[in-house]
N, C-alpha and C. Protein backbone atom coordinates (compact mmCIF):
# COMPACT_ATOMS: atom_id res chain seq x y z
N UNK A 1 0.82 -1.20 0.00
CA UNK A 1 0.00 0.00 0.00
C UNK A 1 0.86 1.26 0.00
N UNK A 2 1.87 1.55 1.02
CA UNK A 2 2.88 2.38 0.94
C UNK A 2 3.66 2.49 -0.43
N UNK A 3 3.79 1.16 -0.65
CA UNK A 3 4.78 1.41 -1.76
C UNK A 3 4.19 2.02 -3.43
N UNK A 4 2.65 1.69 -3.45
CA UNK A 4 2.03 2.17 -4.47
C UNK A 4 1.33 3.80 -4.38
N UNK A 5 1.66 4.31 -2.82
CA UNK A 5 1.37 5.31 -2.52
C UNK A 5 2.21 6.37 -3.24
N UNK A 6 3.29 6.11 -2.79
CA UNK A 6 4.97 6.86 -2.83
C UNK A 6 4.83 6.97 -4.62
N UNK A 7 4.65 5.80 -5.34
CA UNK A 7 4.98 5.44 -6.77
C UNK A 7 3.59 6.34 -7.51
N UNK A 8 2.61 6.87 -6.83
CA UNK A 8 1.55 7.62 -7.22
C UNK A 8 2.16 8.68 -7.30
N UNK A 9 2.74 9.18 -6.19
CA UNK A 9 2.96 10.59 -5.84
C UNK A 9 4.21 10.96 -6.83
N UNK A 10 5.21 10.31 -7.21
CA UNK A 10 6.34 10.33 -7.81
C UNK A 10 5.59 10.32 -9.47
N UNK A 11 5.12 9.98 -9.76
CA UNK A 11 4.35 9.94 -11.32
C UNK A 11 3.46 11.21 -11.41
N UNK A 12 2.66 11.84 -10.47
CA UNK A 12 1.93 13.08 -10.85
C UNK A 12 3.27 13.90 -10.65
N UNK A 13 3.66 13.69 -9.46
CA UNK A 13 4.88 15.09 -9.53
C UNK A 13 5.69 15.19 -10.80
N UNK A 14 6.09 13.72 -11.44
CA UNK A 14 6.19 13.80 -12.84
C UNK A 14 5.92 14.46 -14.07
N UNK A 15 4.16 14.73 -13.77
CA UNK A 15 3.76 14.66 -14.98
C UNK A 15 3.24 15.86 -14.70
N UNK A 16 2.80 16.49 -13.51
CA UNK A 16 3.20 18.14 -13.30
C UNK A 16 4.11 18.37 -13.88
N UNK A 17 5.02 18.40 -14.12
CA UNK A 17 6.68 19.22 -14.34
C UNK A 17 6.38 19.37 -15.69
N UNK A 18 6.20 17.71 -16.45
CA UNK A 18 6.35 17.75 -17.89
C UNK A 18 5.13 18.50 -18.80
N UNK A 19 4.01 18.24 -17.82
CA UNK A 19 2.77 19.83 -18.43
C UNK A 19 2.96 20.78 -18.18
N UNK A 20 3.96 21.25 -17.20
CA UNK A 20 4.16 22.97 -17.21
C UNK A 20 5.27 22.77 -18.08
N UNK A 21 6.29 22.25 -18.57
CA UNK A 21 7.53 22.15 -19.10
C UNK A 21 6.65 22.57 -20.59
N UNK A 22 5.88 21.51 -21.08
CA UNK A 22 5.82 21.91 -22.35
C UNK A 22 4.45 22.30 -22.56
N UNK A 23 3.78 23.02 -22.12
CA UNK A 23 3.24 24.28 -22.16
C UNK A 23 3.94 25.42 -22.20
N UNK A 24 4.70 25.53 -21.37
CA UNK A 24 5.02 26.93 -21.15
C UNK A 24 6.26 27.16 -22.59
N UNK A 25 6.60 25.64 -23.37
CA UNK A 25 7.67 25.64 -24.63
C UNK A 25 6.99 26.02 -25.61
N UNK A 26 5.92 25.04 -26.07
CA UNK A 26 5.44 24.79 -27.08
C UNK A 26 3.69 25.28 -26.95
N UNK A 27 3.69 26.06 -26.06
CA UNK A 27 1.82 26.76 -25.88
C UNK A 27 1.94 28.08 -25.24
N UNK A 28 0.89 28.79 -25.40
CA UNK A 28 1.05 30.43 -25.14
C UNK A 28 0.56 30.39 -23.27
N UNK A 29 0.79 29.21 -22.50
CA UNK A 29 0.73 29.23 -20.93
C UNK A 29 0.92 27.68 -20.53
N UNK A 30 1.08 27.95 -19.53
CA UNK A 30 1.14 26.54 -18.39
C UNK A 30 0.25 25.87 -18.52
N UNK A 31 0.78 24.23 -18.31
CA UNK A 31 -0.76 23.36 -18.53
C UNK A 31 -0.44 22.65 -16.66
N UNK A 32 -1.67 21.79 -16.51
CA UNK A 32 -1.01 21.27 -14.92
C UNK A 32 -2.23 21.89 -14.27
N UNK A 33 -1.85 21.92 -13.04
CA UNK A 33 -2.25 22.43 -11.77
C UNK A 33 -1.32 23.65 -11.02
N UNK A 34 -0.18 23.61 -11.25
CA UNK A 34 0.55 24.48 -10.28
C UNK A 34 0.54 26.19 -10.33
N UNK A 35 0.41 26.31 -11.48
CA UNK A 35 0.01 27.91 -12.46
C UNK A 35 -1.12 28.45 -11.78
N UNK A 36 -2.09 27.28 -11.22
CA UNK A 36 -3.25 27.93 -10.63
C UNK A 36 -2.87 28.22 -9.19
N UNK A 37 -1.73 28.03 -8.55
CA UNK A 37 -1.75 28.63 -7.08
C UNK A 37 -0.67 29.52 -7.12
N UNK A 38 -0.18 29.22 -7.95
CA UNK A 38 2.26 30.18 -8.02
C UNK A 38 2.67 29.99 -9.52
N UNK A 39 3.54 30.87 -9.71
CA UNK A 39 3.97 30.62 -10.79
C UNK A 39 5.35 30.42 -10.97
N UNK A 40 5.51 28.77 -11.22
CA UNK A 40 7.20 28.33 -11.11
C UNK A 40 7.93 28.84 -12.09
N UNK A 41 8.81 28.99 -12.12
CA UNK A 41 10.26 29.11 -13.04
C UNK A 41 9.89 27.76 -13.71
N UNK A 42 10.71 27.86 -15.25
CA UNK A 42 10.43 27.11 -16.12
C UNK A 42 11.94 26.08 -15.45
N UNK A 43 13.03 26.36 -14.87
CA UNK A 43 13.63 25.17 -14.08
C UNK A 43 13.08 24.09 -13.35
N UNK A 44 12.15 25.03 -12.51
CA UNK A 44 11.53 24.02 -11.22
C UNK A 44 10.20 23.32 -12.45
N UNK A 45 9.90 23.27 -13.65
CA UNK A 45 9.18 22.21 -14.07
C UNK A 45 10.25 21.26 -14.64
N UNK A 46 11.39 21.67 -15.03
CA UNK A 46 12.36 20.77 -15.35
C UNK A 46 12.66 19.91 -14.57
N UNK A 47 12.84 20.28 -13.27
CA UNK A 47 13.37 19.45 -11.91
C UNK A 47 12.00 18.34 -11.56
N UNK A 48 11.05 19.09 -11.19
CA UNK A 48 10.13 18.55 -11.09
C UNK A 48 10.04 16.77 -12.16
N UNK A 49 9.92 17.32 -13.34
CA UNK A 49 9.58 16.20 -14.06
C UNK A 49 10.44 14.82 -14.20
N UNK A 50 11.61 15.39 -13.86
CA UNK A 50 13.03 14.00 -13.84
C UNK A 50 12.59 13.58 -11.85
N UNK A 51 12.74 14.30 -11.21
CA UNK A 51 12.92 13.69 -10.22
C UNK A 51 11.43 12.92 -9.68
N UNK A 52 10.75 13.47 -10.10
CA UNK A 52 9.02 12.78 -9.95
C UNK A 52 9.06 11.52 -10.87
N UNK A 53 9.48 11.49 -12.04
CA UNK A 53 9.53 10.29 -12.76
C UNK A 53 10.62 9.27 -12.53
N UNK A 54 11.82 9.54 -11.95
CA UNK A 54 13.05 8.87 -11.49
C UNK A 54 12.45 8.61 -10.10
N UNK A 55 11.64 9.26 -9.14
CA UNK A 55 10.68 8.65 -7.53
C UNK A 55 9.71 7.48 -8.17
N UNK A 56 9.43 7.55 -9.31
CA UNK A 56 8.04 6.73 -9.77
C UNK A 56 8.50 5.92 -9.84
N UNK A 57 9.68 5.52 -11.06
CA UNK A 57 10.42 4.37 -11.25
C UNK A 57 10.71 3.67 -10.37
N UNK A 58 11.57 4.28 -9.45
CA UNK A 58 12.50 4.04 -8.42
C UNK A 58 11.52 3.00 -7.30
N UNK A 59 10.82 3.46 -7.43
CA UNK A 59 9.59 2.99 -6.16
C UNK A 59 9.11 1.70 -7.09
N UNK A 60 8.68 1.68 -8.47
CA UNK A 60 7.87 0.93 -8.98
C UNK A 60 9.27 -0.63 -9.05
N UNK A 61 10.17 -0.33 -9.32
CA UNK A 61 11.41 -1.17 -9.50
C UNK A 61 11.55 -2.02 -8.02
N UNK A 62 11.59 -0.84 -7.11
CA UNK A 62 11.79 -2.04 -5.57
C UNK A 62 10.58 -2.24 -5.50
N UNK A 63 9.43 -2.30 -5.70
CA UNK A 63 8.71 -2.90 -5.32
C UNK A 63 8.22 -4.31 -6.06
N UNK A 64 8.76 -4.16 -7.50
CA UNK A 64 8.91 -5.55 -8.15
C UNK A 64 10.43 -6.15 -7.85
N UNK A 65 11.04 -5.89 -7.21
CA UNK A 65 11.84 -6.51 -6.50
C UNK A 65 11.54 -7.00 -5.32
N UNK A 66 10.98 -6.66 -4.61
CA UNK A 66 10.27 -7.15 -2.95
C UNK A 66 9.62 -8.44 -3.84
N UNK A 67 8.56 -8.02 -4.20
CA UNK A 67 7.70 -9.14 -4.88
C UNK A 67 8.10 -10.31 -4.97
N UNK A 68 9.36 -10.01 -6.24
CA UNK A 68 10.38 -11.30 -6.46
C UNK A 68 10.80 -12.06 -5.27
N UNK A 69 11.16 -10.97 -4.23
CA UNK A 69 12.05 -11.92 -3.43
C UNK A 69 10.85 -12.56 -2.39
N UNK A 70 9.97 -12.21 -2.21
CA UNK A 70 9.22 -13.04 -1.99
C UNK A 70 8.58 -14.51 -2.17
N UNK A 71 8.73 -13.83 -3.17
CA UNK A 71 7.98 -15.31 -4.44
C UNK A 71 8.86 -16.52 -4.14
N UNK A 72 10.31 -16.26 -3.59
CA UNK A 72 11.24 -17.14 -3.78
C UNK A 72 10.90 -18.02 -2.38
């Protein structure tokens, strides 16, 4: 449950970054959620999107590793 929690949260923070990232490239504003409370620097959607998707992975990988070693 934890571990699919963490791997949720790491994939939107993801995919925040990469809708303000390319909105704000390739569209005349921000796409996302975050535009509607602050308005980030086009870095912090950069950061955002690697490290939310590298938490997603990261989480989704040990947790098919737990699995495995279970199974055994």
């Amino acid at each position: 449950m934890k571990n699919e929690l963490l791997a949720a949260l790491g994939w939107i923070i993801g995919i925040q970054g990469a809708l303000g990232f390319i909105g704000r490239t390739w569209s005349d504003g921000d796409w996302g959620l975050l535009h509607l409370w602050f308005t980030p620097p086009t870095a912090l959607y950069i950061v955002m999107a690697v490290a939310g998707l590298a938490f997603g992975i990261a989480v989704d990988v040990r947790r098919k590793q737990e699995k495995r070693a279970a199974g055994r």
